[in-house]
C-alpha atoms as a PDB file:
ATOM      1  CA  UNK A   1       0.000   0.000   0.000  1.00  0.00           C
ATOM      2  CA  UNK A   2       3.138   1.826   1.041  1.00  0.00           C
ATOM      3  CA  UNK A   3       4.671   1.065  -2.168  1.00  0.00           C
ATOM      4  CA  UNK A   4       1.597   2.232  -4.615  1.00  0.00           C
ATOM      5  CA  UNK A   5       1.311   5.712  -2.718  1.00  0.00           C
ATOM      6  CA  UNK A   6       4.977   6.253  -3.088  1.00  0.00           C
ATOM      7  CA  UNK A   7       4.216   5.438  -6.942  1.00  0.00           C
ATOM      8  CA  UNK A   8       1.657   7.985  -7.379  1.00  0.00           C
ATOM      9  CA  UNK A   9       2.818  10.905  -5.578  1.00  0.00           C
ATOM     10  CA  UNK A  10       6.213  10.063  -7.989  1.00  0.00           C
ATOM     11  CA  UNK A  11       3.491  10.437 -11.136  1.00  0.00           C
ATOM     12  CA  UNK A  12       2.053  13.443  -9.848  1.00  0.00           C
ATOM     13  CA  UNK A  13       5.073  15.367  -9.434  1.00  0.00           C
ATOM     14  CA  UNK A  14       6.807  13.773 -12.388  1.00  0.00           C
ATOM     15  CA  UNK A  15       4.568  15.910 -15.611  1.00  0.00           C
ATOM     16  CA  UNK A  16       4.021  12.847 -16.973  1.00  0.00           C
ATOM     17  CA  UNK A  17       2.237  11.349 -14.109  1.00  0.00           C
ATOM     18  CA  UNK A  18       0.327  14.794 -14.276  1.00  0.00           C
ATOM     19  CA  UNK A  19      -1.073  13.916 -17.938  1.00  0.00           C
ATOM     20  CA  UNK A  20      -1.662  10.533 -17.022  1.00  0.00           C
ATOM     21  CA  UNK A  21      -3.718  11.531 -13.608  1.00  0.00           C
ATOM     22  CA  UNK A  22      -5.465  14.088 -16.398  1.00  0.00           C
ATOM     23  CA  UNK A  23      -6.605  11.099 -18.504  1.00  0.00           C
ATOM     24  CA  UNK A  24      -7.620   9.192 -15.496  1.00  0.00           C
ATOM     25  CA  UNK A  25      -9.933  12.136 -14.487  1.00  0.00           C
ATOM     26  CA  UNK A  26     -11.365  12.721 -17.581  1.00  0.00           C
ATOM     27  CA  UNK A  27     -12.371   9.374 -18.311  1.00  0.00           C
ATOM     28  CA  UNK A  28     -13.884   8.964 -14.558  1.00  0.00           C
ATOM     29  CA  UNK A  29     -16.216  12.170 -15.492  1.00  0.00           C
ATOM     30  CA  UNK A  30     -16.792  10.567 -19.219  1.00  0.00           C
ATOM     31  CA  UNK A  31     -18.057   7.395 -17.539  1.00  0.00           C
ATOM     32  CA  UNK A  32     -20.017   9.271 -14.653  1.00  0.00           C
ATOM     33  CA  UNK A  33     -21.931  10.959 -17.646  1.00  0.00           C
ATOM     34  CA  UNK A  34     -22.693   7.822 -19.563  1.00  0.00           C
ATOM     35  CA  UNK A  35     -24.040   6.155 -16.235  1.00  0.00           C
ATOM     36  CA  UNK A  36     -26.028   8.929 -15.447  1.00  0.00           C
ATOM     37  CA  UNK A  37     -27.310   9.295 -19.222  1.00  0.00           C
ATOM     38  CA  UNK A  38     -28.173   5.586 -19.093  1.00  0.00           C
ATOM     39  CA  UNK A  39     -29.022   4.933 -15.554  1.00  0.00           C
ATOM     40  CA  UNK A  40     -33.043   4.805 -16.284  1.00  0.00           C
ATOM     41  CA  UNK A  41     -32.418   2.393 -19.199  1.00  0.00           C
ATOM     42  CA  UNK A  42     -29.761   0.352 -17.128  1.00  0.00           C
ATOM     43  CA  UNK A  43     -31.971   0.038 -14.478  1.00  0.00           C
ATOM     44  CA  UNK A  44     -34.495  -1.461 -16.041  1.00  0.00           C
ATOM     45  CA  UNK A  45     -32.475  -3.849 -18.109  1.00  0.00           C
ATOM     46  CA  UNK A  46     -30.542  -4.821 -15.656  1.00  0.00           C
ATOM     47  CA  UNK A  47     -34.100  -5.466 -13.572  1.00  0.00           C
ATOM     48  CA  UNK A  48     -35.295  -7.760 -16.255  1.00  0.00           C
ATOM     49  CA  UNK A  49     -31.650  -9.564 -16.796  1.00  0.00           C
ATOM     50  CA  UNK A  50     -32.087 -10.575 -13.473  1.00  0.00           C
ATOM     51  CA  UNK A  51     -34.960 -11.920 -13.556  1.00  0.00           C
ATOM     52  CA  UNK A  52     -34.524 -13.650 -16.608  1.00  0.00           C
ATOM     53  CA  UNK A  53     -31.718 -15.392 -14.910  1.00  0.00           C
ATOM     54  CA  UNK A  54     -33.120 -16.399 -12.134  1.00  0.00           C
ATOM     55  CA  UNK A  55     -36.329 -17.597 -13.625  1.00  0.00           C
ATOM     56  CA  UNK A  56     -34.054 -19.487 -15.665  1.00  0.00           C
ATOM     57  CA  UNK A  57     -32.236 -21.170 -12.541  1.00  0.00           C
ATOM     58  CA  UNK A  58     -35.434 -21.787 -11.174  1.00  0.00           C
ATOM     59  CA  UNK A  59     -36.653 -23.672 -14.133  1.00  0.00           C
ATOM     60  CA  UNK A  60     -33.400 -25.753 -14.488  1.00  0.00           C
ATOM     61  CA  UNK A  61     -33.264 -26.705 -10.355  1.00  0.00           C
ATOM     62  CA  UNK A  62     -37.086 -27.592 -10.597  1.00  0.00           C
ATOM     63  CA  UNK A  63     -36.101 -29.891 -13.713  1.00  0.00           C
ATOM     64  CA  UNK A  64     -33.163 -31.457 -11.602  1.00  0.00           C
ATOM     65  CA  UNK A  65     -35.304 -32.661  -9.104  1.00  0.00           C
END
């Protein structure tokens, strides 16, 4: 843990640890928009993807017996 701080306070203050903290950023706020453009859809398909799985499971475990 010790060892992975140490790493990124060496990229910060090294200006190419500075660009690559920059990308990391921007693609954390790129993905925070996409969830939160998507998150009504997602909910709902990820609702019925669960369900379909576990009806699924259901079906198979009630043919196993």
């Amino acid at each position: 843990m010790l060892m992975w701080l140490s790493l990124m306070l060496q990229r910060i203050r090294d200006e190419r640890g500075v660009v690559s903290v920059e990308w990391i950023i921007l693609a954390i706020v790129i993905m925070v928009a996409i969830v939160g453009a998507f998150a009504p859809t997602f909910d709902t398909a990820l609702k019925a993807g669960v369900t379909a799985v576990s009806d699924a499971l259901t079906t198979q475990a009630g043919l196993a017996q």
